[in-house]
Protein backbone atom coordinates (compact mmCIF):
# COMPACT_ATOMS: atom_id res chain seq x y z
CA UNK A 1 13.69 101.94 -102.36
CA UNK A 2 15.19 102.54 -98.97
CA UNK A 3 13.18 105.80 -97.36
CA UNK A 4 14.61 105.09 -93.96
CA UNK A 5 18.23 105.34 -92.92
CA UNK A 6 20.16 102.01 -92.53
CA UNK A 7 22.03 101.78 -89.75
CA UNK A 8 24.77 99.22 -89.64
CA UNK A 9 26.81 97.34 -86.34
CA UNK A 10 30.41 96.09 -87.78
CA UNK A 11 31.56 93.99 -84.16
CA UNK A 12 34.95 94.34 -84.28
CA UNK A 13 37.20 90.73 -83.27
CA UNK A 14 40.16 90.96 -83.16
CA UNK A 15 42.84 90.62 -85.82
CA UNK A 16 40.20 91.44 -88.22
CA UNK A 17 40.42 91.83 -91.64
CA UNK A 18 40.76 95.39 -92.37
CA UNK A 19 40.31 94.80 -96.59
CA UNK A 20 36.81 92.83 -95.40
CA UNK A 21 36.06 96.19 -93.72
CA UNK A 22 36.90 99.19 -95.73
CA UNK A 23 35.42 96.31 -98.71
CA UNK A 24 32.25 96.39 -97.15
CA UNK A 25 32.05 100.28 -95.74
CA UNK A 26 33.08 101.95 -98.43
CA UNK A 27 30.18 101.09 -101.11
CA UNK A 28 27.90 102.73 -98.78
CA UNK A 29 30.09 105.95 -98.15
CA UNK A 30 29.92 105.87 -102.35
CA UNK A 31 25.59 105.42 -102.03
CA UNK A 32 25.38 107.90 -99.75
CA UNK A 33 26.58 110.78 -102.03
CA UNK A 34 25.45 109.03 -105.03
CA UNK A 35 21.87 109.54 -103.48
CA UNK A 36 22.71 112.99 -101.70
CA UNK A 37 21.49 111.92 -98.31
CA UNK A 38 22.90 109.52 -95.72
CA UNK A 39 21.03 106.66 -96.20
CA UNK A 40 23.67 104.52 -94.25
CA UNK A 41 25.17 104.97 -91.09
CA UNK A 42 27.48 102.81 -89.06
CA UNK A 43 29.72 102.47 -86.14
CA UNK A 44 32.23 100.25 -85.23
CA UNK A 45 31.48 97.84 -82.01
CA UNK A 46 33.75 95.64 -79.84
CA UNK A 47 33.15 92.82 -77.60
CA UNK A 48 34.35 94.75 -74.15
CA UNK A 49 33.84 98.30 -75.50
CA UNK A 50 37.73 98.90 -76.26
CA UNK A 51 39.93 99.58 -79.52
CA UNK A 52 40.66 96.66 -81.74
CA UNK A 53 43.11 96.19 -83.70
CA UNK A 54 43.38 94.31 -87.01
CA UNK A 55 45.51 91.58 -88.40
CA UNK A 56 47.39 94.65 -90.41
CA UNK A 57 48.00 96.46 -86.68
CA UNK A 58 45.21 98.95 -87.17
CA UNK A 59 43.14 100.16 -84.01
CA UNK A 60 39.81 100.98 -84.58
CA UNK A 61 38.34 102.49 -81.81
CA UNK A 62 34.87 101.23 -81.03
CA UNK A 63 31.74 101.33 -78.76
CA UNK A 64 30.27 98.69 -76.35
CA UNK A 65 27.53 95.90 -77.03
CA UNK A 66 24.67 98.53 -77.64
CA UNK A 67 21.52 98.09 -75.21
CA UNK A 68 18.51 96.21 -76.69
CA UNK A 69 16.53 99.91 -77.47
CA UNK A 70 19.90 100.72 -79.46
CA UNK A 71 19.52 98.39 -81.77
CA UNK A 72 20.61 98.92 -85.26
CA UNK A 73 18.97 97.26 -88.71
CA UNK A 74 22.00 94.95 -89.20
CA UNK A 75 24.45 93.71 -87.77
CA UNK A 76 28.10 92.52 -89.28
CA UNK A 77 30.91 90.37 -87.30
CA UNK A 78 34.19 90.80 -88.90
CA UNK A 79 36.74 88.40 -87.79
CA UNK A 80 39.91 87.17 -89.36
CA UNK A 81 42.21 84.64 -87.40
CA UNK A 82 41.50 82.21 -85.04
CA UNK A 83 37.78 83.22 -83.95
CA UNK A 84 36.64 80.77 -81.98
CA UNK A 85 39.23 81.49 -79.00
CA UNK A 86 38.11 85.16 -78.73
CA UNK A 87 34.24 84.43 -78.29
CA UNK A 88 32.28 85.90 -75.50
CA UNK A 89 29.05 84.93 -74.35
CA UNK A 90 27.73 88.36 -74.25
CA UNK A 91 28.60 88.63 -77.64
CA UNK A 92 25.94 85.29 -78.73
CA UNK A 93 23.37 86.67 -76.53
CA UNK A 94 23.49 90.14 -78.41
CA UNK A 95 23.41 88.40 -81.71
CA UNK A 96 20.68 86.32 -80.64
CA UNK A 97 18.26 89.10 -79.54
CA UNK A 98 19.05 90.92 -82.55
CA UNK A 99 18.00 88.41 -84.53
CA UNK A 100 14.54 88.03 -82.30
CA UNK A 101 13.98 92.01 -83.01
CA UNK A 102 13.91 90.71 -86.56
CA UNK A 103 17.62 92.62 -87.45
CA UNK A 104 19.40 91.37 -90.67
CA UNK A 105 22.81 89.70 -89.29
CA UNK A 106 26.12 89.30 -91.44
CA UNK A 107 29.56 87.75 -91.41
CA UNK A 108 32.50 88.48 -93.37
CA UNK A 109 35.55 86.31 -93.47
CA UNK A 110 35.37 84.01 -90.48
CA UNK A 111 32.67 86.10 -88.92
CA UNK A 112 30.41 82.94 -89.76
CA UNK A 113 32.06 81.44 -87.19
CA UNK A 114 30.23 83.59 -84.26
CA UNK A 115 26.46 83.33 -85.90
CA UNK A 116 26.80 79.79 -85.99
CA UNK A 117 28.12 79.38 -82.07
CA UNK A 118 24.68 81.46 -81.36
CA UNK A 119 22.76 78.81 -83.24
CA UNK A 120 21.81 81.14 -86.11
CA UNK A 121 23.06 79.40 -88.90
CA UNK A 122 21.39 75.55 -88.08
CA UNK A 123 20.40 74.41 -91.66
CA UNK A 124 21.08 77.65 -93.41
CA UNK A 125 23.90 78.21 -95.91
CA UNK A 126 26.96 80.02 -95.39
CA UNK A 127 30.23 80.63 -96.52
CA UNK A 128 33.65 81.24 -94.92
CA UNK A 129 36.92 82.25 -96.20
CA UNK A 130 38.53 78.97 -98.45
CA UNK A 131 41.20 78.40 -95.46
CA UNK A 132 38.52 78.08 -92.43
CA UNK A 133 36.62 75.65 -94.80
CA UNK A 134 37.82 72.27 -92.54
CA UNK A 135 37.37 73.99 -89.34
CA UNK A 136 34.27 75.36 -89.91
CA UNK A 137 32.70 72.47 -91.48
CA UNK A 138 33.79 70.21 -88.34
CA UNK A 139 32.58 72.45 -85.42
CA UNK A 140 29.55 73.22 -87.54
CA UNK A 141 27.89 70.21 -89.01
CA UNK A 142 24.31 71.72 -89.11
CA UNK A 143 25.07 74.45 -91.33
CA UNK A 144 25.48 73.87 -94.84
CA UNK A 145 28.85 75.55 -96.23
CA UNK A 146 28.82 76.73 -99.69
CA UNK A 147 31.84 77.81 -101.70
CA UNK A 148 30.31 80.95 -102.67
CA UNK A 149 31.86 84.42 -102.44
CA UNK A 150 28.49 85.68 -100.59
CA UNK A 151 25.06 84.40 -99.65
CA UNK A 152 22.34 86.57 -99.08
CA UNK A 153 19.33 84.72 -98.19
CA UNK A 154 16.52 86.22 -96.23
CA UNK A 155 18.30 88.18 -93.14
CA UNK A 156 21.55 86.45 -93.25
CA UNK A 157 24.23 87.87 -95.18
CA UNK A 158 27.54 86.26 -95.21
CA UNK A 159 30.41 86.94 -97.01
CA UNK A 160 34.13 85.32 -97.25
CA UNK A 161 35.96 88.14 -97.09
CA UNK A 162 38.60 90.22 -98.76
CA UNK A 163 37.03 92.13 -101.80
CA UNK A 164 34.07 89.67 -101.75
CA UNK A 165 32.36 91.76 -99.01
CA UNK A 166 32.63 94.56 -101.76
CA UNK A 167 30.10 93.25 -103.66
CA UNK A 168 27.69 91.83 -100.45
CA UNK A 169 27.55 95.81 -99.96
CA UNK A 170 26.94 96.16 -103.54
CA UNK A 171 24.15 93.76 -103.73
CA UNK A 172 22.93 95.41 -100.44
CA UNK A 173 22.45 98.27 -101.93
CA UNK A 174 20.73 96.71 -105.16
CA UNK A 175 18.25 95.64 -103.32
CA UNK A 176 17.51 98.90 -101.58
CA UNK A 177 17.76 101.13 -104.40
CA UNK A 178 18.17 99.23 -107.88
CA UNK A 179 20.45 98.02 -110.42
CA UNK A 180 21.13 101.79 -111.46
CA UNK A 181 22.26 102.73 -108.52
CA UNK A 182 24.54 99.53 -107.48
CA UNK A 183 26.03 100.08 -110.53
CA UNK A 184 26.91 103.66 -110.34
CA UNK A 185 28.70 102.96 -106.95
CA UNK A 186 30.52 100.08 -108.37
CA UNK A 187 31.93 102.59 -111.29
CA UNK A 188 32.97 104.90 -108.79
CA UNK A 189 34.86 102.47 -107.01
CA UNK A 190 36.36 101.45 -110.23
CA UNK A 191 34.82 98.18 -109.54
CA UNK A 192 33.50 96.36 -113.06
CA UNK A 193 30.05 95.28 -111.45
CA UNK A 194 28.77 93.04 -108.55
CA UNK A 195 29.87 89.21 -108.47
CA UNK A 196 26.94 87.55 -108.03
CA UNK A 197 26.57 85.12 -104.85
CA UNK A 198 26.52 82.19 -107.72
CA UNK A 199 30.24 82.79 -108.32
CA UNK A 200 32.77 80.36 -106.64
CA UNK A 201 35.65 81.77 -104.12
CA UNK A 202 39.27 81.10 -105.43
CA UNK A 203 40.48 78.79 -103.58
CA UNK A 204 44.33 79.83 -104.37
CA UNK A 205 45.72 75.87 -104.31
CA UNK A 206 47.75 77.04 -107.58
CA UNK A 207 48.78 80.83 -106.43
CA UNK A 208 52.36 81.61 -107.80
CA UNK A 209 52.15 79.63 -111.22
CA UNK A 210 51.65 81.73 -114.33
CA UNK A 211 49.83 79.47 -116.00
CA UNK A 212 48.02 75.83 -115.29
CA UNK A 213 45.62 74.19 -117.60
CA UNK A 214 41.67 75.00 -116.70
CA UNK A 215 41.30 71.12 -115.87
CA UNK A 216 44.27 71.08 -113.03
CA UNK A 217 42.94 74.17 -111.46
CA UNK A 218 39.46 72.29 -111.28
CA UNK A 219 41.17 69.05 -110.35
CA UNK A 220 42.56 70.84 -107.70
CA UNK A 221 39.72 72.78 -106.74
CA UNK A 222 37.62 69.63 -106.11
CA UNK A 223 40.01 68.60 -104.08
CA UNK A 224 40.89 71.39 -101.94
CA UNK A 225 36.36 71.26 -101.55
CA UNK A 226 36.61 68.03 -100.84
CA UNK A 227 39.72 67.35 -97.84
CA UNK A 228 37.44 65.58 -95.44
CA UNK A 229 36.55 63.11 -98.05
CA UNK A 230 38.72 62.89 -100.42
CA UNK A 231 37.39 62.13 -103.87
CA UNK A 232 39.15 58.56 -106.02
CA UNK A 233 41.49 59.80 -109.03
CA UNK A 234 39.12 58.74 -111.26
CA UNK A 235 36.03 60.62 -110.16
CA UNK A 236 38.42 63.59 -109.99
CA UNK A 237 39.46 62.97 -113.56
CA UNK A 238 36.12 62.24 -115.09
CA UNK A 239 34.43 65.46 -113.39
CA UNK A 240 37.49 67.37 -115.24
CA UNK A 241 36.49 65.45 -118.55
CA UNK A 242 40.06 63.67 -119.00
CA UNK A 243 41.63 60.45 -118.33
CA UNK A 244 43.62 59.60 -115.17
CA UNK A 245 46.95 59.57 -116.68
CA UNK A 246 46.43 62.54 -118.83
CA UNK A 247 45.59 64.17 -115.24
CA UNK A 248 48.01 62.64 -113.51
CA UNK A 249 50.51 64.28 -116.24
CA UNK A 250 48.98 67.15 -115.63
CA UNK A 251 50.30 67.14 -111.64
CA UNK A 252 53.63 65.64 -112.59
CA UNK A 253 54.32 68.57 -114.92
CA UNK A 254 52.90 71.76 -113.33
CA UNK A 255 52.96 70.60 -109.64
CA UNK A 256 55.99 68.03 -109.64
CA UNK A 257 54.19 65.59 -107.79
CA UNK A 258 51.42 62.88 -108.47
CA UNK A 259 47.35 63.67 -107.71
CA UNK A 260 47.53 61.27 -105.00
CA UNK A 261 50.43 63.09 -103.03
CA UNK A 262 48.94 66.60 -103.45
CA UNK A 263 45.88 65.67 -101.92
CA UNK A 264 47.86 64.31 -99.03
CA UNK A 265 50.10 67.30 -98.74
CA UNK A 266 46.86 69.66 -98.64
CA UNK A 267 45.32 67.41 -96.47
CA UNK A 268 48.47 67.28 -93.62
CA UNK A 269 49.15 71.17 -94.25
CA UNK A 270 45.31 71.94 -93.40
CA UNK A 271 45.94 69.46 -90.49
CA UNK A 272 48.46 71.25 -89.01
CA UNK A 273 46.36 74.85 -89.15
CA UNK A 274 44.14 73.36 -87.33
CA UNK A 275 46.52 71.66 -84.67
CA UNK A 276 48.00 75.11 -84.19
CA UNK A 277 45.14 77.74 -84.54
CA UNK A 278 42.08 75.40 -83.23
CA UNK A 279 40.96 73.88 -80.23
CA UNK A 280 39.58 70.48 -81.81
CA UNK A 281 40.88 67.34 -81.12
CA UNK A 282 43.41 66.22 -82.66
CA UNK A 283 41.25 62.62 -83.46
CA UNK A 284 38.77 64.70 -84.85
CA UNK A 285 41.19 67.06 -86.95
CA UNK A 286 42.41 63.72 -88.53
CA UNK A 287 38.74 62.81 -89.54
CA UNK A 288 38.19 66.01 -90.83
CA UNK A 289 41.37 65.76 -92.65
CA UNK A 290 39.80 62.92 -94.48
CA UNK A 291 42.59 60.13 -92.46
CA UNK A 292 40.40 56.89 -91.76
CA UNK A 293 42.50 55.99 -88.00
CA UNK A 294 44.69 58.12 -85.76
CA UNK A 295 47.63 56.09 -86.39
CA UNK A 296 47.64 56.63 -90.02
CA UNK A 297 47.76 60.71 -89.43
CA UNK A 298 50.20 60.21 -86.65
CA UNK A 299 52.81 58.17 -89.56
CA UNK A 300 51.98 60.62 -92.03
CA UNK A 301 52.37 63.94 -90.35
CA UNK A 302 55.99 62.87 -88.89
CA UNK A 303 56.96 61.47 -91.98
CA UNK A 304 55.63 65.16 -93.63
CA UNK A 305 56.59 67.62 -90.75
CA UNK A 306 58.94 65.46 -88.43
CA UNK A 307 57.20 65.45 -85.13
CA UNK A 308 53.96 63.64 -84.17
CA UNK A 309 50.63 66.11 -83.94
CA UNK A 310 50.77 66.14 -80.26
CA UNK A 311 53.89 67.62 -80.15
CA UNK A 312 53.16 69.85 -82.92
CA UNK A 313 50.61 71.44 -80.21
CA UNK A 314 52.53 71.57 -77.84
């Protein structure tokens, strides 16, 4: 049971994700007059000290970096788009001495992005939202993505976003207060219960279609896991329990196009994300994008997109 007040730091990048936010705030708005005393507290903190606004075109007005004796119990970095170009090194320094003074530190969509450039996610798990997956993975090698909604393992809490940091807060405040409790927030935010960190993000690679049969949507789940190495058919058919060509059938007639060719497409379309939203080389996007030589990308992103990756970033 949580005696103390809990304050909580959400640092502010911008284009944020607003949903991650209000997700993650409001479930302790809820505790707070479930339990009749403010239990939580937060404010909202940017890198310089200024408003930020989100990818939606919210400001949120905010405070600067607080001093070390201002410390708070946790600390959450909500970012959204492109997070590695908005880094400062003020910000990794905070993080880090918050994490010295023993503080519990969180991310929530790409937030992971900004614990890991401060070194405080080396051979930890963590999770980021299903489209940073690539990216992620290639700047950060030493920490060990999982496709999980949440993790919550010692002081780190990470989340991938959207209504997933919903239930971080919920199982935040399960473990302050009890199942009771958790659950009567969750019913007033008309929420059925808390995911558990177990459960596996939707990846989306079949958003759209009404209806696809349970083994496609895992066939192409393993897939979209697996872009920088990209698993053989058969693997990919025996982990879905069918045959190749009953899979392959499968792609032809939900997807219009064979297994091989929509691993290639996800593969080039992640590709070119990257070439437009990262800073990584373009020899080590290809790697990442599971192509075995330069040249090969090069062929296959004009022949997808018309223009060679160079001139795509440019």
């Amino acid at each position: 049971m949580l005696l103390e007040p809990f304050r909580i730091d959400f640092l502010l990048i911008p284009k944020f994700s607003m949903m991650a936010l209000v997700s993650a705030m409001e479930p302790l708005r809820v505790a707070n007059r479930v339990l009749a005393w403010n239990c939580y507290s937060w404010r909202f903190v940017s890198q310089n000290g200024e408003a930020v606004v989100a990818s939606n075109d919210m400001s949120q007005n905010c405070v600067a970096i607080p001093d070390p004796e201002d410390l708070s119990e946790a600390v959450f970095v909500n970012a959204s788009y492109d997070p590695d170009r908005v880094i400062m090194p003020q910000t990794l320094a905070w993080l880090r001495r918050s994490d010295r003074h023993g503080k519990m530190l969180g991310a929530m969509d790409t937030g992971a992005f900004f614990l890991a450039a401060a070194g405080l996610l080396e051979d930890k798990n963590a999770t980021v939202h299903w489209e940073a997956i690539p990216w992620f993975n290639a700047k950060f090698p030493r920490t060990n993505f999982v496709p999980q909604i949440f993790v919550y393992e010692g002081r780190r809490m990470v989340c991938a976003g959207g209504t997933s940091s919903l239930d971080m807060s919920l199982a935040l405040i399960r473990e302050h207060h009890g199942e009771e409790i958790s659950t009567e927030v969750a019913s007033q935010l008309i929420s059925p219960g808390i995911r558990e960190n177990s459960e596996r993000q939707n990846f989306g690679p079949l958003k759209g279609l009404s209806y696809v049969p349970p083994q496609l949507h895992e066939a192409c789940i393993l897939i979209d896991e697996n872009l920088s190495a990209p698993l053989p058919g058969e693997e990919i058919a025996e982990a879905v329990e069918l045959s190749r060509r009953s899979l392959e059938g499968l792609f032809k007639k939900h997807l219009g196009v064979s297994m091989s060719k929509y691993s290639l497409q996800k593969r080039l379309t992640e590709a070119r994300r990257l070439i437009r939203g990262s800073d990584l080389k373009i020899e080590d996007i290809a790697h990442n994008c599971g192509f075995a030589s330069a040249a090969h990308f090069t062929r296959a992103y004009r022949k997808q997109f018309f223009v060679v990756p160079s001139g795509e970033r440019e």
